[in-house]
Protein backbone atom coordinates (compact mmCIF):
# COMPACT_ATOMS: atom_id res chain seq x y z
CA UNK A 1 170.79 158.10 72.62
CA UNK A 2 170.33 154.50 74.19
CA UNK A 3 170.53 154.21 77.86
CA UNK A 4 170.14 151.53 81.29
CA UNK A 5 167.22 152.65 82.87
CA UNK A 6 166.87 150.97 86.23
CA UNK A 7 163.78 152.28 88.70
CA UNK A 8 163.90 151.14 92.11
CA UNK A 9 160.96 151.09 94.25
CA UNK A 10 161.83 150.55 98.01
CA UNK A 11 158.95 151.45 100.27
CA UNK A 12 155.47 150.41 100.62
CA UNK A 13 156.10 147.41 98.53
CA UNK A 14 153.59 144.64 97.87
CA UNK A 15 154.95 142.24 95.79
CA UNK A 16 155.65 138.43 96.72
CA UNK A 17 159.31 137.63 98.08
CA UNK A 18 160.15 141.40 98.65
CA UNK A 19 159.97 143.39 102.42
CA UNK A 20 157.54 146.08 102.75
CA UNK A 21 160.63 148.20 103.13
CA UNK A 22 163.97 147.90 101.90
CA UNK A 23 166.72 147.33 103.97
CA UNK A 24 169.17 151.05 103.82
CA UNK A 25 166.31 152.75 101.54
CA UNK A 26 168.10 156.40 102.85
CA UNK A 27 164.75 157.40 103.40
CA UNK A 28 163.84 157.27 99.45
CA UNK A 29 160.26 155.89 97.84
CA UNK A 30 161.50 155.66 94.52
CA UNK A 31 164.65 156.15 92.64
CA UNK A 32 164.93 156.04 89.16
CA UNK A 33 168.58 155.52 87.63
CA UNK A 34 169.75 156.76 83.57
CA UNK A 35 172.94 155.77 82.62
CA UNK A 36 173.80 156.35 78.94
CA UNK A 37 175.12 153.47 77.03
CA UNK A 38 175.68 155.58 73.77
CA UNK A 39 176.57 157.51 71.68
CA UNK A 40 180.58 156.52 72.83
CA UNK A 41 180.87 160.56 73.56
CA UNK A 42 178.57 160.66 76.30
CA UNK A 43 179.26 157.22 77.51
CA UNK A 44 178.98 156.92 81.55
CA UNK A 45 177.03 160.16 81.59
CA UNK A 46 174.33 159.27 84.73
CA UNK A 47 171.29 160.97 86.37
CA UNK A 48 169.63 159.64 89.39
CA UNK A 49 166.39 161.10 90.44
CA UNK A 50 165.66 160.19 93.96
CA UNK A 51 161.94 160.96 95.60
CA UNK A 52 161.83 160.96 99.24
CA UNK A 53 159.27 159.30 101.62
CA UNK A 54 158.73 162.36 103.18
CA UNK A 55 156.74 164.65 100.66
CA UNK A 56 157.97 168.03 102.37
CA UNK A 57 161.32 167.51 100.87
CA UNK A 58 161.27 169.48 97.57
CA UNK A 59 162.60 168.63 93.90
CA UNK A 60 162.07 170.13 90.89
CA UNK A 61 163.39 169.45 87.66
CA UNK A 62 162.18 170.57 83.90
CA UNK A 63 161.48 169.46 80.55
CA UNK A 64 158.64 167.66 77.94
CA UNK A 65 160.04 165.11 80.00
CA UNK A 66 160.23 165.66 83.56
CA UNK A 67 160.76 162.83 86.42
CA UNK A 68 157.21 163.04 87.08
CA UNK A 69 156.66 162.05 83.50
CA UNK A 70 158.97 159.00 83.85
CA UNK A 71 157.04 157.50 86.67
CA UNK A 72 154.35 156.65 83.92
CA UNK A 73 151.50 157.34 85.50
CA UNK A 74 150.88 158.68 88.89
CA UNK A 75 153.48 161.88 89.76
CA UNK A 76 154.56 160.17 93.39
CA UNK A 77 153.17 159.58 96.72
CA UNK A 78 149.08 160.51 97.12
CA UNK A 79 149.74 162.59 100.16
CA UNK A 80 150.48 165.63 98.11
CA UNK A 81 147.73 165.45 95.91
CA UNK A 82 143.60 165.92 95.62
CA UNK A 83 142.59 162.49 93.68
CA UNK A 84 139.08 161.88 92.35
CA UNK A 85 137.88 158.69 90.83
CA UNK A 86 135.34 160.00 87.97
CA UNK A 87 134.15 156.29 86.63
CA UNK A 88 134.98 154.13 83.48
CA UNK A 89 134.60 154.89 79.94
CA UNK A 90 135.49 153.04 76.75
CA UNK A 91 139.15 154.32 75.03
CA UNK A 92 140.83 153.02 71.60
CA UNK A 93 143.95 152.39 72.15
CA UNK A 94 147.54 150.44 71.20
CA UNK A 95 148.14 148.14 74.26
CA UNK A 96 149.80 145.24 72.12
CA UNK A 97 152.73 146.55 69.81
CA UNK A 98 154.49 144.47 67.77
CA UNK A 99 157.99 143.27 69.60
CA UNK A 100 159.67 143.63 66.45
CA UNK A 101 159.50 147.43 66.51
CA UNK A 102 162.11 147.38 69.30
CA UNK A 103 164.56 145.59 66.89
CA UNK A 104 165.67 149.32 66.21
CA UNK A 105 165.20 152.75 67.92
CA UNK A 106 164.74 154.18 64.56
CA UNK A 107 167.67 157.06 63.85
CA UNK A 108 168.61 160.45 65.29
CA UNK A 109 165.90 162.39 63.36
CA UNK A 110 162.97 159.65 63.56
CA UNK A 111 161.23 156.64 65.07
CA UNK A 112 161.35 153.26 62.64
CA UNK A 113 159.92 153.85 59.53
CA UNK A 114 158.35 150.91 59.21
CA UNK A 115 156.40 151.36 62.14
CA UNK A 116 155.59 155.23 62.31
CA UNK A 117 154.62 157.79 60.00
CA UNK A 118 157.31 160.39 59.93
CA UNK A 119 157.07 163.61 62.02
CA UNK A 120 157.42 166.88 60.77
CA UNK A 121 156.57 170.71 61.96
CA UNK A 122 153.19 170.64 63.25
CA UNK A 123 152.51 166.42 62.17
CA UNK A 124 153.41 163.90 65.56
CA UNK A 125 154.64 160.57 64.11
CA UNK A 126 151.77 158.60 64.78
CA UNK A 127 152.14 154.37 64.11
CA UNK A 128 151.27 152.41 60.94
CA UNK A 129 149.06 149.56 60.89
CA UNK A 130 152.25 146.94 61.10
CA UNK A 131 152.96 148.72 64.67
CA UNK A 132 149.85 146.74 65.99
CA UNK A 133 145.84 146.27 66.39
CA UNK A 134 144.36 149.38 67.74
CA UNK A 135 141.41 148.30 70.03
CA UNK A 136 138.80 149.26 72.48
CA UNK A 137 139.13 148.59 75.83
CA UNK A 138 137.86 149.80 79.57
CA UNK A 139 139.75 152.11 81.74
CA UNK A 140 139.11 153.83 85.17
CA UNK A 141 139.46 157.38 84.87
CA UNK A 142 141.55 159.19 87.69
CA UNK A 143 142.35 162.88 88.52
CA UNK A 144 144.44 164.71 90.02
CA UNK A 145 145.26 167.78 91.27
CA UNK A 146 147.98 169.31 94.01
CA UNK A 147 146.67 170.18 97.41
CA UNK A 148 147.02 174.42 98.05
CA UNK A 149 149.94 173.49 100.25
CA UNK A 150 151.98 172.11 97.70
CA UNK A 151 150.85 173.72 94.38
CA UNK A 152 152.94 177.02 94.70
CA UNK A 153 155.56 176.49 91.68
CA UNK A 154 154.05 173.16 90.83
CA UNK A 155 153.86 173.13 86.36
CA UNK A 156 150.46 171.50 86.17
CA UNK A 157 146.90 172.25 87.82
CA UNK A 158 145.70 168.99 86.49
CA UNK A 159 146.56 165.56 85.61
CA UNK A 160 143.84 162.96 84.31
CA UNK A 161 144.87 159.56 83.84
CA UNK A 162 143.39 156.58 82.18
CA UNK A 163 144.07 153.21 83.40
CA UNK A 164 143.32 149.83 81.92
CA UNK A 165 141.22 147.65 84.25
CA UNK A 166 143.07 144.76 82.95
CA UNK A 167 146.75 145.47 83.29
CA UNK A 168 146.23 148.53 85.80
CA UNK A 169 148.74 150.29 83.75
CA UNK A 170 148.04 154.23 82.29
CA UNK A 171 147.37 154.20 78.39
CA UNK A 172 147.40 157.78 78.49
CA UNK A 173 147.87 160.67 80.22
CA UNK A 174 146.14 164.28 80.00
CA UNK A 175 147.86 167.41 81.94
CA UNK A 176 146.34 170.90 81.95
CA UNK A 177 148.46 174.12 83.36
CA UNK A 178 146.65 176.09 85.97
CA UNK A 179 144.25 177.93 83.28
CA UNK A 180 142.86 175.04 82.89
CA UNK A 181 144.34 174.83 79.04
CA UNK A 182 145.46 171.67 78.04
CA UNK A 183 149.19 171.73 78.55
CA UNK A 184 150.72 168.26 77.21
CA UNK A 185 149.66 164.37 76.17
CA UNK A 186 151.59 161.58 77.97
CA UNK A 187 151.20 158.66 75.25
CA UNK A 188 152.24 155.22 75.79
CA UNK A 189 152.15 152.55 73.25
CA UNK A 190 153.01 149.68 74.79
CA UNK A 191 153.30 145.74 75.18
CA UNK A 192 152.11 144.36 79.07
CA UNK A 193 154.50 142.51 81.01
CA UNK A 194 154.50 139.21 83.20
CA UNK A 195 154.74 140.12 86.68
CA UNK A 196 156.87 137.20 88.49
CA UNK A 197 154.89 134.48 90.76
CA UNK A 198 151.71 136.19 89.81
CA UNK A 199 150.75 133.34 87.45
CA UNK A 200 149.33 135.56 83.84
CA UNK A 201 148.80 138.56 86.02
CA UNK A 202 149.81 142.02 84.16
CA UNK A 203 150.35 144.82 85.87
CA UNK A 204 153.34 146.88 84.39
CA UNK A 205 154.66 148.07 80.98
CA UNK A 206 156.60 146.01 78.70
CA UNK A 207 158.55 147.33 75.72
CA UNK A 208 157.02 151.21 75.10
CA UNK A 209 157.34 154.01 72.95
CA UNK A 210 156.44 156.87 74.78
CA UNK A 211 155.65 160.21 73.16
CA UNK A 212 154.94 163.08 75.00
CA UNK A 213 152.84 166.13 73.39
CA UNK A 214 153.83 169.41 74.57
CA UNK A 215 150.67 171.75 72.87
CA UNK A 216 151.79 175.12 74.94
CA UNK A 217 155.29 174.93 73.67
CA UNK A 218 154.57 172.99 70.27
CA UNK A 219 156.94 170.57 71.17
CA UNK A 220 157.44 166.65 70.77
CA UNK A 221 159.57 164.58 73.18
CA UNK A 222 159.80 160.57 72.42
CA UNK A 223 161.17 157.52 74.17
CA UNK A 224 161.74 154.34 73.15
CA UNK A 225 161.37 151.36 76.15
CA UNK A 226 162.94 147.77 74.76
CA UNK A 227 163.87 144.68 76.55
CA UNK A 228 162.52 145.53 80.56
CA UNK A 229 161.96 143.31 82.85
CA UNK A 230 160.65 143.50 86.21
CA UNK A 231 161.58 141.81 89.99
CA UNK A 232 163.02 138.62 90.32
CA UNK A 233 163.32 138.45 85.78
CA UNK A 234 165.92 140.85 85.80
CA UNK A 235 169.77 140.09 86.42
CA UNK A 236 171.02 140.33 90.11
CA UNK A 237 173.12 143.22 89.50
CA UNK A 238 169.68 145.56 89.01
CA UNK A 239 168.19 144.35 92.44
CA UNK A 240 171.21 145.99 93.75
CA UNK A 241 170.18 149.37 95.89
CA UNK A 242 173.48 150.27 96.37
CA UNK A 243 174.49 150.01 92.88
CA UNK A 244 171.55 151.56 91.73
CA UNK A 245 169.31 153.52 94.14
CA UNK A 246 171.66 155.64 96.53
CA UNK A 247 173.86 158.70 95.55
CA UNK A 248 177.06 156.44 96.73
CA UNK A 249 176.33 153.78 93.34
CA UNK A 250 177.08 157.09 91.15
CA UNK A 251 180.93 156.33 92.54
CA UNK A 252 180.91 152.46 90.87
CA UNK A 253 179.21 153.77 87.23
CA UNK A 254 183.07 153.25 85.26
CA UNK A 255 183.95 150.40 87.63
């Protein structure tokens, strides 16, 4: 399946040329827009997750894959959560893929072939050298846990993510269910991205293939990333909230 994926940040903002808040947010932090592009059968067929500012209002969804999943990284706003900053350590990783490898999604049963070992029961596909250079590299080491008064149905008791100090973006992601088991691993093999009017800063993903690990369920969602951009580098269509990031855009998606 290829899809538009189009996330919309619109409070607490900090980047250059952009308000703190958006103008007509509806009260939303972050909303994250799927629209599939094909196969032709499913063609138009749209999700919009929408997080609210205000962390009392519940939502819930399931899946390897969850919405929490797709914010690549931290699950949403701190205010729900216990987070603990345990120090640095030294992780091997894939932060430079190829761009090549998103010439092609791969097929229906596998990633590209010339890029990944295949998959099979048991056996993750796991990248060949041509993907890239694995290499070491120094990331701050965060955890995090719900607060008592919103852990009641929550899936995870703990979340541990590892973030590059040089591009501030998670490498990987570790998420334990309440028995303290681990429950799945959020990989992300990835390519930074220039950040507009921030000179060579980094700060967000690129191109990504995402695979998560679900170990309790023996289970294997992936997710192929190609051609983002970010702020003022994409098209003025995307930096449209109404189009986008309100419940009212799902009205224009044949239009």
């Amino acid at each position: 399946m290829t899809a538009d994926s189009v996330y919309s940040q619109l409070m607490h903002l900090s980047d250059a040329g952009f308000p703190q808040t958006v103008p007509d947010s509806g009260g939303y932090f972050l909303v994250k827009y799927y629209q599939q592009i094909s196969p032709e059968q499913g063609k138009y067929t749209t999700s919009l997750d929408l997080t609210w500012a205000d962390v009392t209002v519940r939502h819930f969804t399931g899946g390897d894959f969850t919405w929490e999943e797709s914010n690549n990284g931290p699950p949403s706003l701190p205010q729900e959560y216990k987070i603990t900053y345990t120090g640095t350590r030294r992780m091997m990783v894939l932060a430079h893929l190829d761009p090549k490898v998103f010439e092609s999604c791969g097929t229906a049963s596998g990633l590209p072939s010339d890029y990944f070992y295949p998959g099979d029961k048991g056996v993750v596909p796991w990248p060949r050298p041509a993907l890239g250079k694995w290499e070491m590299r120094d990331v701050y080491v965060i955890e995090m846990s719900r607060l008592p008064a919103y852990a009641s149905g929550y899936c995870y008791g703990r979340r541990v993510i590892y973030v590059d100090k040089e591009t501030l973006y998670p490498l990987t992601i570790d998420l334990y269910d309440f028995a303290g088991g681990l429950y799945k691993l959020w990989l992300g093999l990835q390519t930074p991205l220039r950040v507009p009017d921030t000179g060579t800063a980094l700060g967000v993903n690129g191109g990504t293939e995402l695979l998560v690990i679900n170990f309790k369920n023996k289970h294997l969602t992936v997710a192929t990333a190609a051609h983002p951009c970010f702020n003022t580098d994409c098209d003025a269509q995307y930096l449209d909230t109404g189009r986008y990031a309100s419940p009212q855009g799902l009205s224009k998606i044949a239009q």
